[in-house]
C-alpha atoms as a PDB file:
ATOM      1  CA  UNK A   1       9.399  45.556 -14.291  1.00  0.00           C
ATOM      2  CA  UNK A   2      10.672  41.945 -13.491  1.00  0.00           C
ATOM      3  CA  UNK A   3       9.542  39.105 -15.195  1.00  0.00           C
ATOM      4  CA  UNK A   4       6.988  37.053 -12.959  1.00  0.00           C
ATOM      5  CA  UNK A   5       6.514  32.940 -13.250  1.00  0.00           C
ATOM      6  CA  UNK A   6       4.081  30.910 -12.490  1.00  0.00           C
ATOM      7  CA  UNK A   7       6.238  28.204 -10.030  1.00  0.00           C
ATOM      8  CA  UNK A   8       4.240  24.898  -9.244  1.00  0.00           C
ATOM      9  CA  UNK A   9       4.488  23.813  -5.727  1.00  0.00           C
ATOM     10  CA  UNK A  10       5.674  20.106  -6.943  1.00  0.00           C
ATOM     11  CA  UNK A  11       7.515  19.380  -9.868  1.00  0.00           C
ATOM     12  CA  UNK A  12       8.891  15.912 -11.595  1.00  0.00           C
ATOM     13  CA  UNK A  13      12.444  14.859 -10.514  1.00  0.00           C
ATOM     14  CA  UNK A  14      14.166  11.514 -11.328  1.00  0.00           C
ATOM     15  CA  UNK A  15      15.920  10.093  -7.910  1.00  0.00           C
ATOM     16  CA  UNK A  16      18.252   7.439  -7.460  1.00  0.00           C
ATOM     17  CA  UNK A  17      15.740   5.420  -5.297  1.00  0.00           C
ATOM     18  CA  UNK A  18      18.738   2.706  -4.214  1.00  0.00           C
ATOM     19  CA  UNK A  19      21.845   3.923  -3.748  1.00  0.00           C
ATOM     20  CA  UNK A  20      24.592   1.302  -4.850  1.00  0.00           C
ATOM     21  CA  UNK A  21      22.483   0.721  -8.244  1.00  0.00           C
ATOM     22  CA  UNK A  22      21.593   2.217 -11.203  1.00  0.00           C
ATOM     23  CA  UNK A  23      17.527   2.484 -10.245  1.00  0.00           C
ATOM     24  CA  UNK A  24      15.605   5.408 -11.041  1.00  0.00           C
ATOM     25  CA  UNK A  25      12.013   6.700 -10.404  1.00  0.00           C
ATOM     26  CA  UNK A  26      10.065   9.762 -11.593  1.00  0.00           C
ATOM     27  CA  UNK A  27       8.949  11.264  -8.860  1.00  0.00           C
ATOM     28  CA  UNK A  28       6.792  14.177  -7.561  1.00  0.00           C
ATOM     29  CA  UNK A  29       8.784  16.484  -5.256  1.00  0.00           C
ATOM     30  CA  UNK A  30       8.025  19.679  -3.426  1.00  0.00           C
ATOM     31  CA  UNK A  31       9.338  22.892  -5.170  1.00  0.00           C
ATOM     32  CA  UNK A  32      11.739  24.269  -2.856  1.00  0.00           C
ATOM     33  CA  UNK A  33      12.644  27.736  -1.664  1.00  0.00           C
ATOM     34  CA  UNK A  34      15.949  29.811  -3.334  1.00  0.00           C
ATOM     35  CA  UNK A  35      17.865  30.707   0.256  1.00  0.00           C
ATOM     36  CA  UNK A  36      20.554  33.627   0.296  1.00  0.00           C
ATOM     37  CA  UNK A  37      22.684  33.962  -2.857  1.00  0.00           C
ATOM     38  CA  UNK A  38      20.735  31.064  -4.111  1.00  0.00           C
ATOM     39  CA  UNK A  39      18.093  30.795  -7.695  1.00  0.00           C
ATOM     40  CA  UNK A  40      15.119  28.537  -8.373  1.00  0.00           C
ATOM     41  CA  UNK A  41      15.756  26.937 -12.001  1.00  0.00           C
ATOM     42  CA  UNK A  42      13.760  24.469 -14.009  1.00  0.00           C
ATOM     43  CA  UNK A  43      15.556  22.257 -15.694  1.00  0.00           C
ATOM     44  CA  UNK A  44      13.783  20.878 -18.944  1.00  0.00           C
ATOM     45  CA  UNK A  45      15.904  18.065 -19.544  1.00  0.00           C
ATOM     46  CA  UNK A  46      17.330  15.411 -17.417  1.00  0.00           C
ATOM     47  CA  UNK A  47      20.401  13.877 -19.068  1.00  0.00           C
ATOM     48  CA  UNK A  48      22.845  13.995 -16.337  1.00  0.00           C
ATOM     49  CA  UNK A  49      24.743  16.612 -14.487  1.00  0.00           C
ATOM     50  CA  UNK A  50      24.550  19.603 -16.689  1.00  0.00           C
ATOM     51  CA  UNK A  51      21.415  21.641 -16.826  1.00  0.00           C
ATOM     52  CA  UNK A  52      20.338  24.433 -18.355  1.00  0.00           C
ATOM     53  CA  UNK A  53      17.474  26.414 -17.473  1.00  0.00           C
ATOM     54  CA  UNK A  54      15.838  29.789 -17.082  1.00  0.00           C
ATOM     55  CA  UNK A  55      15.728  31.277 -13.225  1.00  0.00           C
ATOM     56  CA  UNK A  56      12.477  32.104 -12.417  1.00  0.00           C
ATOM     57  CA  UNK A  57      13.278  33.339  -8.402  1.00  0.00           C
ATOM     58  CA  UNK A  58      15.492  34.508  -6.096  1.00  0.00           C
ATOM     59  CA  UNK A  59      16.490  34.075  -2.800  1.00  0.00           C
ATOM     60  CA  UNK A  60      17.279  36.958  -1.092  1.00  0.00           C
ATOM     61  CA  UNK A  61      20.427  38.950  -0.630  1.00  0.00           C
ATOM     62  CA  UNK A  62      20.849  38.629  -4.755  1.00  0.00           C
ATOM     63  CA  UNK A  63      20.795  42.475  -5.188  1.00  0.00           C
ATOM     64  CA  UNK A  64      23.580  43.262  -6.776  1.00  0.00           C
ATOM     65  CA  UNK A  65      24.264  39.867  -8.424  1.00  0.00           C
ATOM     66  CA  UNK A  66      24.714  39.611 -12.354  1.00  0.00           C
ATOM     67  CA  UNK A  67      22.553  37.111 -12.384  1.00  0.00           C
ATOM     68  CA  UNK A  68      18.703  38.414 -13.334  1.00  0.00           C
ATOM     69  CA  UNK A  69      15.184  36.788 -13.298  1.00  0.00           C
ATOM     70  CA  UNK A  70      14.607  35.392 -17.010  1.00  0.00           C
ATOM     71  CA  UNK A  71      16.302  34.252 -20.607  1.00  0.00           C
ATOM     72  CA  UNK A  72      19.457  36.719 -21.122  1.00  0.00           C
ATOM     73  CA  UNK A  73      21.158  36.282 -24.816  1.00  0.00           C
ATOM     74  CA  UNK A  74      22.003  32.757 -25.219  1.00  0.00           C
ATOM     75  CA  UNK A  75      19.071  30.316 -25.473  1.00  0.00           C
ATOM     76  CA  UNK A  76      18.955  26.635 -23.706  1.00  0.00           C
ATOM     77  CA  UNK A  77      19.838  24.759 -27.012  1.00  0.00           C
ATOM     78  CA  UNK A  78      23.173  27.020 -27.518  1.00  0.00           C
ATOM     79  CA  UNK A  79      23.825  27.154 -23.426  1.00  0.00           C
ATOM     80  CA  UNK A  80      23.854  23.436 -22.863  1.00  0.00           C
ATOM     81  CA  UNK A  81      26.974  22.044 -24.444  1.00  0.00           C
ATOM     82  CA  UNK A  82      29.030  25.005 -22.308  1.00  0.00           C
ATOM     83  CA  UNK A  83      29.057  23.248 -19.347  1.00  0.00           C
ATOM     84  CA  UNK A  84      31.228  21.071 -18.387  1.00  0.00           C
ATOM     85  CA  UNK A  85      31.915  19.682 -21.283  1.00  0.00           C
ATOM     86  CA  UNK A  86      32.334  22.719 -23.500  1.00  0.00           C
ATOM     87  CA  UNK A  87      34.285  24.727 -20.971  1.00  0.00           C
ATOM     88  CA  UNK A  88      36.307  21.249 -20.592  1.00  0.00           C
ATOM     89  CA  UNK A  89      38.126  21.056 -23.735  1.00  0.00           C
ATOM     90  CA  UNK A  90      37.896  25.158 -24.481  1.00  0.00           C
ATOM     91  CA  UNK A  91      40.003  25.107 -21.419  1.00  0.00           C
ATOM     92  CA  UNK A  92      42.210  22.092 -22.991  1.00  0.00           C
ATOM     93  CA  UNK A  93      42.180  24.174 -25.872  1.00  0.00           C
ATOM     94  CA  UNK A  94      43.701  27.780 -24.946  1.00  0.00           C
ATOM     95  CA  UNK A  95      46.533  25.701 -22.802  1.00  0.00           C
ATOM     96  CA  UNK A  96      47.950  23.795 -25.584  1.00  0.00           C
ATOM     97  CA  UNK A  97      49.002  27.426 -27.293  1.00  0.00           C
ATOM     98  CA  UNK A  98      47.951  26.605 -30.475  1.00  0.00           C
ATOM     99  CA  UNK A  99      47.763  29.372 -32.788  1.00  0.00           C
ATOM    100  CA  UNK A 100      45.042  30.377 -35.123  1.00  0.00           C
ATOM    101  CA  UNK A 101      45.992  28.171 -38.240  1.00  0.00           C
ATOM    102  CA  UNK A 102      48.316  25.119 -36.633  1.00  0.00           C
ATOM    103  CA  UNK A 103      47.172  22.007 -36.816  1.00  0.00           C
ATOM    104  CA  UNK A 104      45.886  20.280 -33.752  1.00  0.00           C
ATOM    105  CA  UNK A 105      45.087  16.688 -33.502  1.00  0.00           C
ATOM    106  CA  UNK A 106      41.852  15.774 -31.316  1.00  0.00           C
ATOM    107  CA  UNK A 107      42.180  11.707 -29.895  1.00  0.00           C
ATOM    108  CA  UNK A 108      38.554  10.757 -29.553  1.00  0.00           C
ATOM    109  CA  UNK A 109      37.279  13.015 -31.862  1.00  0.00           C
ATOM    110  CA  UNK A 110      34.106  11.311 -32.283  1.00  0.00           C
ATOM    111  CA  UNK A 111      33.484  11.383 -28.231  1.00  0.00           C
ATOM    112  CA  UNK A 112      31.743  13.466 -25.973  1.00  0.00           C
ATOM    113  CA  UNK A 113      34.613  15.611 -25.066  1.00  0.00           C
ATOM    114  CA  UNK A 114      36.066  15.483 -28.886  1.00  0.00           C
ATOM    115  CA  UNK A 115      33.088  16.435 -30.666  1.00  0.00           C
ATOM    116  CA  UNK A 116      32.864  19.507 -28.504  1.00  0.00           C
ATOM    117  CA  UNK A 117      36.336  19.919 -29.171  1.00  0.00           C
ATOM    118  CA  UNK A 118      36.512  19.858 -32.846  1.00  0.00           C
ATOM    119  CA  UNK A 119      33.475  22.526 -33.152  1.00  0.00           C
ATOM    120  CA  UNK A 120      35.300  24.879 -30.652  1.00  0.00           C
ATOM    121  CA  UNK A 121      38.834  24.186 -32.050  1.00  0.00           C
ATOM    122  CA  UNK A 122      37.787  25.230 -35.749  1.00  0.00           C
ATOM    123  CA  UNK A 123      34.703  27.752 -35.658  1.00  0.00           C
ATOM    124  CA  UNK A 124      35.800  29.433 -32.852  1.00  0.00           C
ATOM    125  CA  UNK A 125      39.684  29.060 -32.426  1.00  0.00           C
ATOM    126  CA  UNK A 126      40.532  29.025 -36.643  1.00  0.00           C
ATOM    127  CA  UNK A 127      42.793  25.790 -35.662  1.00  0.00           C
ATOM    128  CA  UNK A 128      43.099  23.103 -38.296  1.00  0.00           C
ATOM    129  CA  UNK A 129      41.501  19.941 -36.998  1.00  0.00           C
ATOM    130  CA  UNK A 130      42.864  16.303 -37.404  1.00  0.00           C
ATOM    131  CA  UNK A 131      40.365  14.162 -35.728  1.00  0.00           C
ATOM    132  CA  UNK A 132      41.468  10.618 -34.693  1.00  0.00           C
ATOM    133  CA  UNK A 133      38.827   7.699 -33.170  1.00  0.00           C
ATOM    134  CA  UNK A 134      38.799   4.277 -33.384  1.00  0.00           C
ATOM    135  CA  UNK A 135      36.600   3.475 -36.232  1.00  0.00           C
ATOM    136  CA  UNK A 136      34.974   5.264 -40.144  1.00  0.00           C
ATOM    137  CA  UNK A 137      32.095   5.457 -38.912  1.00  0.00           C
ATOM    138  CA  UNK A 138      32.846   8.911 -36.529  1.00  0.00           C
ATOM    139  CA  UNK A 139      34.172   9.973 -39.740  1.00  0.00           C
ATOM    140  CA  UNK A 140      31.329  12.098 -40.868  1.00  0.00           C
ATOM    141  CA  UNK A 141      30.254  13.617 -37.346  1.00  0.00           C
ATOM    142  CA  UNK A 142      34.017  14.468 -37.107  1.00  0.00           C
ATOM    143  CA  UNK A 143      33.958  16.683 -40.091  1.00  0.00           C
ATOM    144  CA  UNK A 144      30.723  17.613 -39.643  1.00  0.00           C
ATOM    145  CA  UNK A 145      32.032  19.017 -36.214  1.00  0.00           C
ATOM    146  CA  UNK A 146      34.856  21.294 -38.257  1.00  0.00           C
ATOM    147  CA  UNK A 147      37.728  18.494 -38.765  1.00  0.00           C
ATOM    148  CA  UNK A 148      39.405  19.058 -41.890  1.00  0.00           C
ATOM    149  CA  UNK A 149      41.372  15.181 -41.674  1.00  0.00           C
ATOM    150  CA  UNK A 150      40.140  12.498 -40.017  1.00  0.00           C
ATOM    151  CA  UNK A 151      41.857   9.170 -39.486  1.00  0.00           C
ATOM    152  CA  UNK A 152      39.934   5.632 -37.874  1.00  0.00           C
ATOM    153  CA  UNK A 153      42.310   3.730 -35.862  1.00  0.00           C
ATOM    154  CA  UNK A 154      40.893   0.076 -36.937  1.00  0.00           C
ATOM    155  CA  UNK A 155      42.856   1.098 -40.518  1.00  0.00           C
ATOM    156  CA  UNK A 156      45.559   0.825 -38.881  1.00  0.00           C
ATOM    157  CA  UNK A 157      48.029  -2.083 -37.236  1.00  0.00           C
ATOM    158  CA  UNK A 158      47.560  -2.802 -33.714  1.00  0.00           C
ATOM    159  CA  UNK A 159      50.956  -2.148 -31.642  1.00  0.00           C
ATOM    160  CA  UNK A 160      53.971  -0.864 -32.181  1.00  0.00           C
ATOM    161  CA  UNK A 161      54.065  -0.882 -36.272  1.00  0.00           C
ATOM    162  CA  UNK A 162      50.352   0.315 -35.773  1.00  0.00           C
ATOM    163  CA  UNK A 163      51.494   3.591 -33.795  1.00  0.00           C
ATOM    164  CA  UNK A 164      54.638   4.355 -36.182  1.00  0.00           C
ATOM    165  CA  UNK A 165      51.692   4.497 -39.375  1.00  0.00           C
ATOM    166  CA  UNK A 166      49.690   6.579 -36.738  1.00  0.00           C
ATOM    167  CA  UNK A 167      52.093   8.802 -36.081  1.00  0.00           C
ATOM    168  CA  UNK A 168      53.731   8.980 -40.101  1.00  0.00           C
ATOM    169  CA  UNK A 169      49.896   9.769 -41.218  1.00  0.00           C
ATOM    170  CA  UNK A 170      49.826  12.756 -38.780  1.00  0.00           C
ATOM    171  CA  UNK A 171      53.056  13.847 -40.051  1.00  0.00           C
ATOM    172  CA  UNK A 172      52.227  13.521 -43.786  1.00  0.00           C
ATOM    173  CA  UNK A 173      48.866  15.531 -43.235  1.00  0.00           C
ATOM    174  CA  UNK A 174      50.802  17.923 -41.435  1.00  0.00           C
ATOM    175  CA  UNK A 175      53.085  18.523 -44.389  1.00  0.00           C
ATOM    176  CA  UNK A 176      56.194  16.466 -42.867  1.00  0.00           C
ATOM    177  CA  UNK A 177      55.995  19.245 -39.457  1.00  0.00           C
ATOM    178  CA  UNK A 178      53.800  17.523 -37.060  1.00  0.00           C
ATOM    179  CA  UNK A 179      50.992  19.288 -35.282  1.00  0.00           C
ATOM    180  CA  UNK A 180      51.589  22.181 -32.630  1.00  0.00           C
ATOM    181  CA  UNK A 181      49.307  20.502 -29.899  1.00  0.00           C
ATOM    182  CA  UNK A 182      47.175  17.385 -29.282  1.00  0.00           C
ATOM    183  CA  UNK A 183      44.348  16.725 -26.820  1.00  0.00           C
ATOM    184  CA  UNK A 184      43.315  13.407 -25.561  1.00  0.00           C
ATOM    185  CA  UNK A 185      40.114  13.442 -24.977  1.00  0.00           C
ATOM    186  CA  UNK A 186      39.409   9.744 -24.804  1.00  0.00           C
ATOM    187  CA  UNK A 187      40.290   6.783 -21.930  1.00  0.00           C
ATOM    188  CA  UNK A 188      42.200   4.962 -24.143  1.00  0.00           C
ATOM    189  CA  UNK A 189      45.969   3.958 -22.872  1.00  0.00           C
ATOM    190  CA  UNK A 190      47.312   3.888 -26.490  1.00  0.00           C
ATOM    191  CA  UNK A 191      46.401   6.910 -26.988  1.00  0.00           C
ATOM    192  CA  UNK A 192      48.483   8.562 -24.757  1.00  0.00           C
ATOM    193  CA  UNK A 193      51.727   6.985 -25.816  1.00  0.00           C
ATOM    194  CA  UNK A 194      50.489   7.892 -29.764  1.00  0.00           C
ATOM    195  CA  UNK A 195      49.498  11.894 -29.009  1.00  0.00           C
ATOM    196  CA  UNK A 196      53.565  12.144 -28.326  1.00  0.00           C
ATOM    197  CA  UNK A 197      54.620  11.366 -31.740  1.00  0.00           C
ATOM    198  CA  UNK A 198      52.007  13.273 -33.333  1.00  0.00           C
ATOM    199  CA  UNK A 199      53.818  16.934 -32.123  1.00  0.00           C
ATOM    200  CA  UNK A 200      56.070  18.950 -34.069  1.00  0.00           C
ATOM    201  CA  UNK A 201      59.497  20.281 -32.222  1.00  0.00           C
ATOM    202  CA  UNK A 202      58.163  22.011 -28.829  1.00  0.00           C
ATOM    203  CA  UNK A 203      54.730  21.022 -29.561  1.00  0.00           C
ATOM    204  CA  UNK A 204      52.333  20.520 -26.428  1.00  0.00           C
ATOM    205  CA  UNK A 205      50.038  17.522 -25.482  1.00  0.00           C
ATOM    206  CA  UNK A 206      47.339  18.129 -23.225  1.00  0.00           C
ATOM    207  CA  UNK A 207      45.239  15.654 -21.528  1.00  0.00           C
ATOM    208  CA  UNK A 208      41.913  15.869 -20.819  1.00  0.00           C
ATOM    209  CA  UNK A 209      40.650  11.388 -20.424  1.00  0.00           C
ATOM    210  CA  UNK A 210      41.642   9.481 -17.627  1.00  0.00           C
ATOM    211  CA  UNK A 211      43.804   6.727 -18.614  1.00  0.00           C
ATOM    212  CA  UNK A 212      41.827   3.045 -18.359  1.00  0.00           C
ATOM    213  CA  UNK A 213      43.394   0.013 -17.059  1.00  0.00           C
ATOM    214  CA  UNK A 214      46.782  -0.281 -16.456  1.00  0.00           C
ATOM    215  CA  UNK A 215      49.349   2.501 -16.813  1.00  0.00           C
ATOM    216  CA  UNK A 216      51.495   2.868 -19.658  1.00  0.00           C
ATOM    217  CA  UNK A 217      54.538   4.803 -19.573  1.00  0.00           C
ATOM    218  CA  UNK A 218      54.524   7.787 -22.227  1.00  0.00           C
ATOM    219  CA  UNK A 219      57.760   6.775 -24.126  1.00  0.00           C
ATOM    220  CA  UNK A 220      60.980   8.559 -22.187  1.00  0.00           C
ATOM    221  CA  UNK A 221      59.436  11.797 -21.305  1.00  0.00           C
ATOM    222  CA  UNK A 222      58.611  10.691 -17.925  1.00  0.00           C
ATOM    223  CA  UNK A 223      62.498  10.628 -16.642  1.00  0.00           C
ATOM    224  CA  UNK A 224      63.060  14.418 -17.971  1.00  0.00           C
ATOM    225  CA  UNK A 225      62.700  16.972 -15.477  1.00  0.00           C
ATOM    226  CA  UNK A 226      60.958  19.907 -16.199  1.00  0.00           C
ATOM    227  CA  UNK A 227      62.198  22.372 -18.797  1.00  0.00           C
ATOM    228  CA  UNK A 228      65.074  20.144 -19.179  1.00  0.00           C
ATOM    229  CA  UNK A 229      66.077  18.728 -22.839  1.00  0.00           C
ATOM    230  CA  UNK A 230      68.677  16.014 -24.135  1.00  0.00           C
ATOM    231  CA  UNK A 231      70.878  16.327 -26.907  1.00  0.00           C
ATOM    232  CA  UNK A 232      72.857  13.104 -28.373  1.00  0.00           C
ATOM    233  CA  UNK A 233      76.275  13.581 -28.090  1.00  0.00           C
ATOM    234  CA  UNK A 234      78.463  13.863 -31.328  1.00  0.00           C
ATOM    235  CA  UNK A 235      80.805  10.667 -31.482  1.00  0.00           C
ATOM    236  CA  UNK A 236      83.201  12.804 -33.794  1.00  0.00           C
ATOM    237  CA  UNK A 237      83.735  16.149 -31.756  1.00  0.00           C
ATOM    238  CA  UNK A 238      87.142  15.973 -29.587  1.00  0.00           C
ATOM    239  CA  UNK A 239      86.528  16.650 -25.932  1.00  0.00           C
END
């Protein structure tokens, strides 16, 4: 027999009262109606654009849809990082081609997006995290979120020099290779210029920010074409 709710006719909602601004109210709104191929779900907490919730009714023409009246398998508390943000950087994840065991640098580790990706990266993927973010004090939510490494960015030079130490601390961690992928996950420009020299030979980036500000140009990479590579000439071979 299917579960039955009790479903109030009102319910609390918070609504953008004046468009334009960042004004909310709490108020009391009318319950409405699931249509065709639609659910009714409650949402417990308001904290943006990702609920979770049970479904307590169905509009009609849901006969033969997976989706079933009540809490199937994965509780609220283990549902609500999956979307978007979990799905996000699992996504980022699985395209970089890392392997179970390469190293994989996360840029914002400490962020919404990287803290998400750390957890997924090393519990669930077996990849060895290097976390990066701008400061020590991410360092212990980083590792707490699977990173084996973590490096703060304000120990470091601004600029150019600041980028090659970047980059040579990567490498060293990564015993000399560099690591197979990295994922930006943060707005920062620099960071984008930096995830390049982090990669061993045929290593992937993958971005997942949006670049602040204005753009900066990714070292040369931009002028390749696809699947194309360059190769210095020898000076010594005859022609």
């Amino acid at each position: 027999m299917a579960a039955e709710y009790q479903i109030p006719k009102t319910h609390k909602a918070a609504v953008y009262d004046n468009p334009g601004t960042v004004s909310i109210k709490i108020e009391d709104v009318e319950t409405p109606e699931p249509g065709p191929g639609e659910v009714l779900t409650p949402v417990g907490q308001i904290g943006g654009h990702e609920g979770v919730g049970v479904v307590v009714k169905m509009g009609a023409a849901n006969e033969n849809s997976p989706v079933k009246l009540g809490d199937h398998s994965v509780p609220s508390d283990v549902a609500a990082p999956l979307l978007c943000g979990g799905v996000t950087v699992y996504a980022a994840l699985t395209r970089s081609g890392a392997q179970p065991g390469d190293w994989v640098v996360i840029s914002g580790a400490g962020g919404g997006l990287g803290h998400l990706a750390c957890q997924i990266g090393s519990r669930g993927m077996g990849y060895r995290i290097l976390g990066i973010d701008t400061s020590d004090k991410e360092d212990f939510v980083v590792q707490e979120c699977g990173a084996e490494r973590f490096l703060a960015l304000e120990n470091f030079p601004k600029g150019d020099e600041g980028n090659e130490k970047i980059a040579a601390a990567v490498k060293e961690i990564t015993d000399g290779a560099g690591a197979a992928a990295a994922v930006v996950c943060t707005a920062a420009n620099a960071a984008y210029t930096q995830a390049v020299d982090f990669l061993k030979f045929n290593g992937t980036m993958v971005v997942v920010g949006i670049p602040e500000g204005v753009p900066v140009a990714i070292q040369s990479v931009y002028s390749l074409p696809p699947s194309k590579k360059t190769q210095k000439k020898n000076p010594n071979r005859k022609k």
